[in-house]
N, C-alpha and C. Protein backbone atom coordinates (compact mmCIF):
# COMPACT_ATOMS: atom_id res chain seq x y z
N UNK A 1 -11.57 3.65 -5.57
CA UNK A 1 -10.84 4.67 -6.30
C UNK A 1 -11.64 5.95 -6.43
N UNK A 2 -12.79 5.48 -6.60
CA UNK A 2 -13.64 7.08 -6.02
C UNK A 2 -14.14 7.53 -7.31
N UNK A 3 -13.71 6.44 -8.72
CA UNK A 3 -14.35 7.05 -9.94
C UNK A 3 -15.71 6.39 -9.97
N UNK A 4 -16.77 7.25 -10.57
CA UNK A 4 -18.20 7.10 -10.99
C UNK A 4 -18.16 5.96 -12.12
N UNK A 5 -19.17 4.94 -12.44
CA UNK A 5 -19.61 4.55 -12.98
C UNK A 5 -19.67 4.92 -14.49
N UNK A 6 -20.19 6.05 -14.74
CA UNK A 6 -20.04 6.97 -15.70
C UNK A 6 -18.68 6.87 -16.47
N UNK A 7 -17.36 7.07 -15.34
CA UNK A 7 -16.38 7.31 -16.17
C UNK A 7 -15.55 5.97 -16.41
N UNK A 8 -16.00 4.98 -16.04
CA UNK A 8 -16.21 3.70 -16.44
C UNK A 8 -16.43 3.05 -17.26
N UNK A 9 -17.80 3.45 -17.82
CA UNK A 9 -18.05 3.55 -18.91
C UNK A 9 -17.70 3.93 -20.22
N UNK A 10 -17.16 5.43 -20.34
CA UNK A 10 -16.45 6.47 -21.22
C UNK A 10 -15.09 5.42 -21.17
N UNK A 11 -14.18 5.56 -20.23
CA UNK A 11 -12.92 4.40 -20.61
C UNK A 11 -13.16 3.48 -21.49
N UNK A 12 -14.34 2.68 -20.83
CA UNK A 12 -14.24 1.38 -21.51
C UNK A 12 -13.78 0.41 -20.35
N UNK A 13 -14.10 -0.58 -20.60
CA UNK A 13 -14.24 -1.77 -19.72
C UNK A 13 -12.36 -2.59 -19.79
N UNK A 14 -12.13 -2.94 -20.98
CA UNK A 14 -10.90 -3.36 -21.11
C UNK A 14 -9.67 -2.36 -20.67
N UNK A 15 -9.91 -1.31 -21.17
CA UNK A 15 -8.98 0.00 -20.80
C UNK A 15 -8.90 0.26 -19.21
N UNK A 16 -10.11 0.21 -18.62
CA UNK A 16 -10.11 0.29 -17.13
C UNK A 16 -9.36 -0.80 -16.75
N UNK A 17 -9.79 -2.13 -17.09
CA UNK A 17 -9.10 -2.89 -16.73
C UNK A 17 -7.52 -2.79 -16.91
N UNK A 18 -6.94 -2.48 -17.41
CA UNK A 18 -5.42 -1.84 -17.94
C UNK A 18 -5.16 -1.15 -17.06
N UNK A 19 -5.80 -0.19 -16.64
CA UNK A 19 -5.37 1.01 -15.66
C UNK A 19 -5.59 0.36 -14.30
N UNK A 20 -6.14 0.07 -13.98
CA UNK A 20 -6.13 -0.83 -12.45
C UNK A 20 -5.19 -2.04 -12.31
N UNK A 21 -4.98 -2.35 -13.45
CA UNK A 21 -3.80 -3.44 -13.36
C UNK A 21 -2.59 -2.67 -13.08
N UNK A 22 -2.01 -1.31 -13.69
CA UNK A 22 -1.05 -0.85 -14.17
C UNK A 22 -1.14 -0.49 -12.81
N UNK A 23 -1.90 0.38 -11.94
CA UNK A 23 -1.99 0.83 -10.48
C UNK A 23 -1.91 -0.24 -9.38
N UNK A 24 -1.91 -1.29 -9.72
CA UNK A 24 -1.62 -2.36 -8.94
C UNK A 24 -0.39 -3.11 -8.78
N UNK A 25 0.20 -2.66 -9.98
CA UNK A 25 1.90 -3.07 -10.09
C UNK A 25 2.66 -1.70 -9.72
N UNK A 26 1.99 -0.58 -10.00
CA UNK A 26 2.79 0.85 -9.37
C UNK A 26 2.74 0.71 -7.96
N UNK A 27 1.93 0.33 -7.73
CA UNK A 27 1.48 0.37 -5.86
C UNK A 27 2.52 -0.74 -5.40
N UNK A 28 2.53 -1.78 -5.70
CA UNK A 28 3.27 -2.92 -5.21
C UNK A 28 4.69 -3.14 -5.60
N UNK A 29 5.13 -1.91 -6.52
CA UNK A 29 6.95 -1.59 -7.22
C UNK A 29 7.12 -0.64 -5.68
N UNK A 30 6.10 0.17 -5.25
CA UNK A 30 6.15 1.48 -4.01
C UNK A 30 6.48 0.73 -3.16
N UNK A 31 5.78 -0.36 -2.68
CA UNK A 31 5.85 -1.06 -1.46
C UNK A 31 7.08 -2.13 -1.46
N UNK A 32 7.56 -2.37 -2.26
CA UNK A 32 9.16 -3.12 -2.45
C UNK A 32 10.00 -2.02 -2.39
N UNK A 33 9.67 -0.87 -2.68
CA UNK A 33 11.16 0.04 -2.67
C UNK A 33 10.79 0.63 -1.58
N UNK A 34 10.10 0.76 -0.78
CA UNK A 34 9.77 1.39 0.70
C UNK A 34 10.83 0.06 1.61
N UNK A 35 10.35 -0.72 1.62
CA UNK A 35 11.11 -2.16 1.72
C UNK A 35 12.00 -2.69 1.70
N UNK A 36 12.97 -1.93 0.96
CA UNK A 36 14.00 -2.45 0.11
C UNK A 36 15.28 -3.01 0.96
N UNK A 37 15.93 -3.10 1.54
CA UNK A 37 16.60 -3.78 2.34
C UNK A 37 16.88 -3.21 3.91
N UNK A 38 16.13 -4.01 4.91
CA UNK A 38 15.58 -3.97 6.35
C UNK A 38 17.15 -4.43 6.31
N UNK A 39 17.13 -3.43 7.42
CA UNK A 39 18.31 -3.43 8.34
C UNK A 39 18.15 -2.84 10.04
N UNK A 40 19.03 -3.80 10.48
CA UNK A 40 19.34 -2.78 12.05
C UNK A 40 20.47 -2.80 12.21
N UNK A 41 20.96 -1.14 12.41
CA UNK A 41 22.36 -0.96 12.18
C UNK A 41 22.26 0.02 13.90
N UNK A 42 23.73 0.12 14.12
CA UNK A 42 23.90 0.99 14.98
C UNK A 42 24.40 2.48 14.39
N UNK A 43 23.10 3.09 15.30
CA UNK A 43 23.58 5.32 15.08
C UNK A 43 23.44 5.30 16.44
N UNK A 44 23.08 7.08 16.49
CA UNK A 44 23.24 7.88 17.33
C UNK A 44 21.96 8.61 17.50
N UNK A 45 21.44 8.75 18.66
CA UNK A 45 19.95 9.46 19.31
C UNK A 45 20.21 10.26 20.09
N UNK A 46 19.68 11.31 20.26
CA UNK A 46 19.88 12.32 21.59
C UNK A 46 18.94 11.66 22.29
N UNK A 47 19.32 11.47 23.47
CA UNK A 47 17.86 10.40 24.50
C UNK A 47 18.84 11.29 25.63
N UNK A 48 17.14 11.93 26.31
CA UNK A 48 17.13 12.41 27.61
C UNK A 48 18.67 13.77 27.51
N UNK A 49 18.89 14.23 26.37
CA UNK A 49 19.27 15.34 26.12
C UNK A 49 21.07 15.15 25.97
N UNK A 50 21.43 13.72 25.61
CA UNK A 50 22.81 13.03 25.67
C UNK A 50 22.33 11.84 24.84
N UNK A 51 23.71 12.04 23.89
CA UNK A 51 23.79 11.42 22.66
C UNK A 51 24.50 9.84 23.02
N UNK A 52 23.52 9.07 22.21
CA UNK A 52 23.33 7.79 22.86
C UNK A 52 23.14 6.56 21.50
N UNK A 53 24.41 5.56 21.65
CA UNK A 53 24.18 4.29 20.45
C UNK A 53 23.01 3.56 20.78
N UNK A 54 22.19 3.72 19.67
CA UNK A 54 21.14 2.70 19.47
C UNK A 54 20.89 2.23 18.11
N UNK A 55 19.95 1.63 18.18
CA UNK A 55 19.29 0.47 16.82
C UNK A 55 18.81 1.56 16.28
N UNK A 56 19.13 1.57 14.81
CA UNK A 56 18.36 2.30 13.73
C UNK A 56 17.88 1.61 12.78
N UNK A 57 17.01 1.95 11.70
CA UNK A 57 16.38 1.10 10.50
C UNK A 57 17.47 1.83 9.47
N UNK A 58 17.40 1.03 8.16
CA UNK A 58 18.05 1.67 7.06
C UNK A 58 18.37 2.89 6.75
N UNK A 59 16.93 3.67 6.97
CA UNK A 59 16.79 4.97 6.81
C UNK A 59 17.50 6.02 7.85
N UNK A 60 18.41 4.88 9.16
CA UNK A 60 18.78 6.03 10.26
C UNK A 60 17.49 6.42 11.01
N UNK A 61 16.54 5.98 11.42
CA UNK A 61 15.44 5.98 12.04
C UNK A 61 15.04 5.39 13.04
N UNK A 62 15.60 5.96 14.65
CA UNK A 62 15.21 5.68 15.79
C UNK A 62 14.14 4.28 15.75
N UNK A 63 14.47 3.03 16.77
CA UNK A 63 13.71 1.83 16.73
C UNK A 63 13.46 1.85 18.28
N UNK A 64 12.56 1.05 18.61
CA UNK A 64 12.13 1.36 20.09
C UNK A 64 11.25 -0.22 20.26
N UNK A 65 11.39 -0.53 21.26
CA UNK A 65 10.57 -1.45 21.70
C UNK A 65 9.97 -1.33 23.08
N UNK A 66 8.47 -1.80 23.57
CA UNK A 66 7.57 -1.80 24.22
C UNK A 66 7.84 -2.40 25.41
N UNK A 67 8.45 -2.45 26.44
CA UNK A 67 8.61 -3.36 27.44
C UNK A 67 7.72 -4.39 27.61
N UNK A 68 7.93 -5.21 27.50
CA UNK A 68 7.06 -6.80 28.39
C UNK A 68 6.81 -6.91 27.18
N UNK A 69 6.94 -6.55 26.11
CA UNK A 69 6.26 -6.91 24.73
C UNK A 69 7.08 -8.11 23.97
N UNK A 70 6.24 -9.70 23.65
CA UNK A 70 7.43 -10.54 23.28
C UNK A 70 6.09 -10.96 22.29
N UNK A 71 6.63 -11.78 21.90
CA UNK A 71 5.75 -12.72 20.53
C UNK A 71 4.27 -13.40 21.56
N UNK A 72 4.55 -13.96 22.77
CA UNK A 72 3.60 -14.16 23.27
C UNK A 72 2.94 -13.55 24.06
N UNK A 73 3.03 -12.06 23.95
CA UNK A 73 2.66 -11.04 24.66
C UNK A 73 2.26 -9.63 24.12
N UNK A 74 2.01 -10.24 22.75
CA UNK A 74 1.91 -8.85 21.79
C UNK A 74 0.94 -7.76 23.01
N UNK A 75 1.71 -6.87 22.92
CA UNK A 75 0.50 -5.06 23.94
C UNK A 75 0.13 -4.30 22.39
N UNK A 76 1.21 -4.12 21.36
CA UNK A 76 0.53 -3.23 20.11
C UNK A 76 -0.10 -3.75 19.15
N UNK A 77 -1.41 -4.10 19.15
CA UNK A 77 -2.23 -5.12 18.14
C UNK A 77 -3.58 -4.49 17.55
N UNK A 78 -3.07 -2.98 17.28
CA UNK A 78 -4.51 -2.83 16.71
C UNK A 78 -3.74 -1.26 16.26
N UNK A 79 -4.99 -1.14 14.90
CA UNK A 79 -4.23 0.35 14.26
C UNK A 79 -4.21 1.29 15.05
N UNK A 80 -4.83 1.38 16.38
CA UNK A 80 -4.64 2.98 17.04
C UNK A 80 -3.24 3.15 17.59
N UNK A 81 -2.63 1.77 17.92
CA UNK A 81 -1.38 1.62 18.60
C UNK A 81 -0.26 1.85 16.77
N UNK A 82 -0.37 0.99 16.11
CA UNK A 82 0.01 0.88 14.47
C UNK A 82 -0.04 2.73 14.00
N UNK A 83 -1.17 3.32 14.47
CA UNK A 83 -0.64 4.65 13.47
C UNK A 83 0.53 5.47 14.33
N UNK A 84 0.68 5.33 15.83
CA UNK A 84 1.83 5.89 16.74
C UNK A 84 3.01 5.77 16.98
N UNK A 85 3.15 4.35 16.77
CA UNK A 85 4.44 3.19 16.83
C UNK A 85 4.09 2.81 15.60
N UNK A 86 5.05 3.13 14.48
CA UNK A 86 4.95 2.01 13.45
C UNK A 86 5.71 0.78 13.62
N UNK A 87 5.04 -0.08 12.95
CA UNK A 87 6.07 -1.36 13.14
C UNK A 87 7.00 -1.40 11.82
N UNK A 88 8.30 -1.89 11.77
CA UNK A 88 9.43 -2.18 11.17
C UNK A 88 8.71 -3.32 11.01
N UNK A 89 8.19 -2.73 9.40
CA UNK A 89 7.82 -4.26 8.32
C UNK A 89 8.95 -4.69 7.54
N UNK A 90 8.48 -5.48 6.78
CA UNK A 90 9.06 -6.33 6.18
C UNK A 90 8.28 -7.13 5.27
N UNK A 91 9.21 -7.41 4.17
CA UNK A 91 8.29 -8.47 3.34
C UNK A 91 8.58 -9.94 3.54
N UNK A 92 7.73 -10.95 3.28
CA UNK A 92 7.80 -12.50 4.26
C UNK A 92 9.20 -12.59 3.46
N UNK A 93 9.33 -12.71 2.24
CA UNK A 93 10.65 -13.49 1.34
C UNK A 93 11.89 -12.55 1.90
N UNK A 94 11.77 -11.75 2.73
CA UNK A 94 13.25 -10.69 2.24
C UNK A 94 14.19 -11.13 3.64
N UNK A 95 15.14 -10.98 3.21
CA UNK A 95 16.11 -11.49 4.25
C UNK A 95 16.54 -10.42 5.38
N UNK A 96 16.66 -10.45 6.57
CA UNK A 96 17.44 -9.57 7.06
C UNK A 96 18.90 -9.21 7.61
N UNK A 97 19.10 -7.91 8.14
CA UNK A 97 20.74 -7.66 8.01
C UNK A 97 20.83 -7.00 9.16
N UNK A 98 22.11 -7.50 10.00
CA UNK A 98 22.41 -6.89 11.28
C UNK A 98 24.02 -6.07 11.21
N UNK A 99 23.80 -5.14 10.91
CA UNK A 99 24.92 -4.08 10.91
C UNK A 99 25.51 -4.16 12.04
N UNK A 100 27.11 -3.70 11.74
CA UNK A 100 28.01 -4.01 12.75
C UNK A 100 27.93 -3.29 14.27
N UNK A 101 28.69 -3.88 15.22
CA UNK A 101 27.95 -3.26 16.63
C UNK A 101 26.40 -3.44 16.89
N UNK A 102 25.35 -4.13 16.20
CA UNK A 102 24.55 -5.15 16.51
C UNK A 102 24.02 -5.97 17.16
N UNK A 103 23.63 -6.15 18.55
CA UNK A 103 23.54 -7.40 19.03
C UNK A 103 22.40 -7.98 18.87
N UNK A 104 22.27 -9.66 18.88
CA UNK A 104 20.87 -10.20 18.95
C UNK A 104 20.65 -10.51 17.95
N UNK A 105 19.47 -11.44 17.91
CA UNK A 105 19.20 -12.13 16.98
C UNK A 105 18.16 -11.43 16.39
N UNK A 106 17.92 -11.60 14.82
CA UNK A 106 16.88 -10.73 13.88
C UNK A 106 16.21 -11.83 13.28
N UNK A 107 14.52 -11.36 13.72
CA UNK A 107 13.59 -12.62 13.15
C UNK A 107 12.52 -11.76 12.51
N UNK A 108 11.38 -12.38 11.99
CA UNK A 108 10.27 -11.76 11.55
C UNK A 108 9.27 -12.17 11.95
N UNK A 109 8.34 -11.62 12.93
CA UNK A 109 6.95 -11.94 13.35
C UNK A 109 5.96 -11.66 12.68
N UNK A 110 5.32 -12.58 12.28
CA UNK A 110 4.26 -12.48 11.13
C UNK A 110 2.92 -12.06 11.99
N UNK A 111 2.36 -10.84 11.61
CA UNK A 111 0.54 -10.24 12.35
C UNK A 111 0.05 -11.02 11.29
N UNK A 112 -0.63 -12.25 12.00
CA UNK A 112 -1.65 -12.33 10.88
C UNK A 112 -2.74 -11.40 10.85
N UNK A 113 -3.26 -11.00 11.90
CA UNK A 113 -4.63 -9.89 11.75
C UNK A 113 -4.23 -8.56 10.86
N UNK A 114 -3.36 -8.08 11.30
CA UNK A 114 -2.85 -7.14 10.45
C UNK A 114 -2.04 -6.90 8.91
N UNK A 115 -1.91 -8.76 8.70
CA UNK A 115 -1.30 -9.02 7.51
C UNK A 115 -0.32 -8.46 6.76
N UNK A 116 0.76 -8.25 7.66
CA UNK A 116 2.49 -8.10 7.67
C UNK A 116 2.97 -8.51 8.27
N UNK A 117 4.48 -9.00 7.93
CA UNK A 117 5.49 -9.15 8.67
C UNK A 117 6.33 -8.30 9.58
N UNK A 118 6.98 -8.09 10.29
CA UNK A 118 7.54 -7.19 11.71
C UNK A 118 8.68 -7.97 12.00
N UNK A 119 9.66 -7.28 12.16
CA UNK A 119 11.22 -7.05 12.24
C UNK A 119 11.27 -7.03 13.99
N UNK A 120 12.02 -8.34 14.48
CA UNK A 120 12.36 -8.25 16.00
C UNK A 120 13.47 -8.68 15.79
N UNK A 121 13.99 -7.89 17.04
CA UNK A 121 15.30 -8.22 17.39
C UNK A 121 15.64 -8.52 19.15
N UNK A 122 16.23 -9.50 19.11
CA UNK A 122 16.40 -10.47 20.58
C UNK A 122 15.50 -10.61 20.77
N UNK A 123 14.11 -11.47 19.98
CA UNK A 123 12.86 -11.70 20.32
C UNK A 123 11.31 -10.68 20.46
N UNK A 124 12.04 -9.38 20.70
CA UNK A 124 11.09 -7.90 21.09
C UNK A 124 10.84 -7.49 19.45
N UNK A 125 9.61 -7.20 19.43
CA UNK A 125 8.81 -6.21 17.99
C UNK A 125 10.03 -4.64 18.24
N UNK A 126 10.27 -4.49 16.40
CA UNK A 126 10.67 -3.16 16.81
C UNK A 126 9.58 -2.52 15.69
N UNK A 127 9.71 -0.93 16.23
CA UNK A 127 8.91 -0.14 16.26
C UNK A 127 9.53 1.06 15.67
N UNK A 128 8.94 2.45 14.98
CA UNK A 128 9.51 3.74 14.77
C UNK A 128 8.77 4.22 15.59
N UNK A 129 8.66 5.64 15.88
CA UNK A 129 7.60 7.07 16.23
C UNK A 129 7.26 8.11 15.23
N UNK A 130 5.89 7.73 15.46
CA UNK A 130 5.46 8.66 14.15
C UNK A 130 5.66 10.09 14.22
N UNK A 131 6.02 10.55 16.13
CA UNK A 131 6.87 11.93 16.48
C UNK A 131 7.93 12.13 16.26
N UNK A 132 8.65 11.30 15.96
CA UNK A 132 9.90 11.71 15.48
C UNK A 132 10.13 12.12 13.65
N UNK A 133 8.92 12.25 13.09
CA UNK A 133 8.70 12.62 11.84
C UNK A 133 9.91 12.35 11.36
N UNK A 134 10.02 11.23 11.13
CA UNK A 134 11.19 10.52 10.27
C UNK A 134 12.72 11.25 10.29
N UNK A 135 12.96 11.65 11.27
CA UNK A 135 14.03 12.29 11.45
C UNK A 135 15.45 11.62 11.96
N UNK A 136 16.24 11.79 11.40
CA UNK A 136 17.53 10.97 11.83
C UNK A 136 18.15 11.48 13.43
N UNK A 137 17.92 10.87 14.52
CA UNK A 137 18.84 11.32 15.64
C UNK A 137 17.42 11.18 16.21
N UNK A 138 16.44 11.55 16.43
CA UNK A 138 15.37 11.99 17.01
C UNK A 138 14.58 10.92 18.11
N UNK A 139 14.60 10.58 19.24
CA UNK A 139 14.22 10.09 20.15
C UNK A 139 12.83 10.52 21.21
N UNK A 140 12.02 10.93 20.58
CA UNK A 140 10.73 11.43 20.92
C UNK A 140 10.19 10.88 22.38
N UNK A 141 10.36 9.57 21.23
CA UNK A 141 9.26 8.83 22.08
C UNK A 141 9.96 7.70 23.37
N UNK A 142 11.27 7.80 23.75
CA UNK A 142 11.67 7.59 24.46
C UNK A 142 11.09 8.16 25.99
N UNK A 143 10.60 6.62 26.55
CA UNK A 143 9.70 6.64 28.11
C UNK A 143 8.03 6.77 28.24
N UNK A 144 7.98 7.10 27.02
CA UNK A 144 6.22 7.19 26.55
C UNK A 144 5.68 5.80 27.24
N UNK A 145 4.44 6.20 27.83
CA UNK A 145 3.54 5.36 28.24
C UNK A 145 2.44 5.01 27.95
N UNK A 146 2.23 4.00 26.89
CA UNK A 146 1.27 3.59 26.55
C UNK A 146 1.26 2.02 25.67
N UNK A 147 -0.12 1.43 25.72
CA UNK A 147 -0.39 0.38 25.38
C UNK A 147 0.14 -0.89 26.41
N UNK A 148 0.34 -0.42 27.87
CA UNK A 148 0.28 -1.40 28.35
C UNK A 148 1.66 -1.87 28.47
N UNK A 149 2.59 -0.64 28.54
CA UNK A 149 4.17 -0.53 28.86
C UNK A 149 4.96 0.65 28.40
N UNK A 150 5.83 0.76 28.96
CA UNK A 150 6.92 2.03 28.12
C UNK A 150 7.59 1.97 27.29
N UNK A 151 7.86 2.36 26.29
CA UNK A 151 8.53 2.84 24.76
C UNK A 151 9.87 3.49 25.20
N UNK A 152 11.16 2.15 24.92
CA UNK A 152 11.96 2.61 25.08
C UNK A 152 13.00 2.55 23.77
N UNK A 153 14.13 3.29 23.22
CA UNK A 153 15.20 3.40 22.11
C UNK A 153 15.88 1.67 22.54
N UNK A 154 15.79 1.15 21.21
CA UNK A 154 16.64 -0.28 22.06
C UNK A 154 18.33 0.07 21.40
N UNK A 155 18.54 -0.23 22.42
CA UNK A 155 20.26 -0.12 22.40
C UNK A 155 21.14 -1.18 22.13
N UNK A 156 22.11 -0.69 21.32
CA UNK A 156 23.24 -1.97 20.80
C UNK A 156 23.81 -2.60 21.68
């Protein structure tokens, strides 16, 4: 947290303790409502400059998966790949939902190294782009090459 010793002290020991508890249930209320109900629904992407049905997350947020990429073939397994491609987490208990025009089956692949759960659909990890700065419609990263395959919009 980056506070000194010092002001540790001045709190008080029980009081700190209060405040790190209280920041530990604020942090973890953030991460359930970031969370809050995983979905893959079908929208609309401009891909390759023509507007195109694909898989979105709740938020309307372009999903993409890695070619050749399956549960026994993880290619994105480490944060340099994780800060570019985010992965469509999930929490282990939460159920998921396949919006209409949908196809495929919706499972959750558990990273243990990375210690989250990940949202696939027909077996493939899905993914956002951190270029598409959370933008609804936005297909960036459609054909990108990297990690050991191409990044494509997966389609309904």
């Amino acid at each position: 947290m980056g506070l000194s010793k010092q002001c540790v002290r001045r709190v008080g020991r029980s009081k700190w303790s209060a405040l790190v508890a209280t920041g530990v249930v604020v942090g973890a209320m953030a991460a359930i409502a970031i969370a809050a109900t995983p979905t893959a629904m079908k929208g609309t992407a401009r891909v390759s400059g023509k507007s195109r049905s694909v898989v979105v997350d709740s938020r309307g947020q372009t999903l993409y998966a890695l070619s050749g990429e399956r549960v026994g073939n993880l290619k994105c397994i480490n944060q340099t790949c994780f800060s570019t491609w985010l992965p469509y987490k999930v929490m282990a208990n939460q159920s998921l939902t396949r919006g209409a025009g949908v196809t495929g089956t919706l499972s959750k692949l558990q990273r243990v190294r990375a210690r989250f759960f990940q949202v696939m659909l027909g077996g493939r990890p899905l993914y956002r782009y951190a270029g598409d700065n959370n933008s609804k419609g936005s297909a960036k990263g459609q054909g990108s090459r990297s990690f050991g395959g191409t990044w494509g919009v997966v389609s309904t």
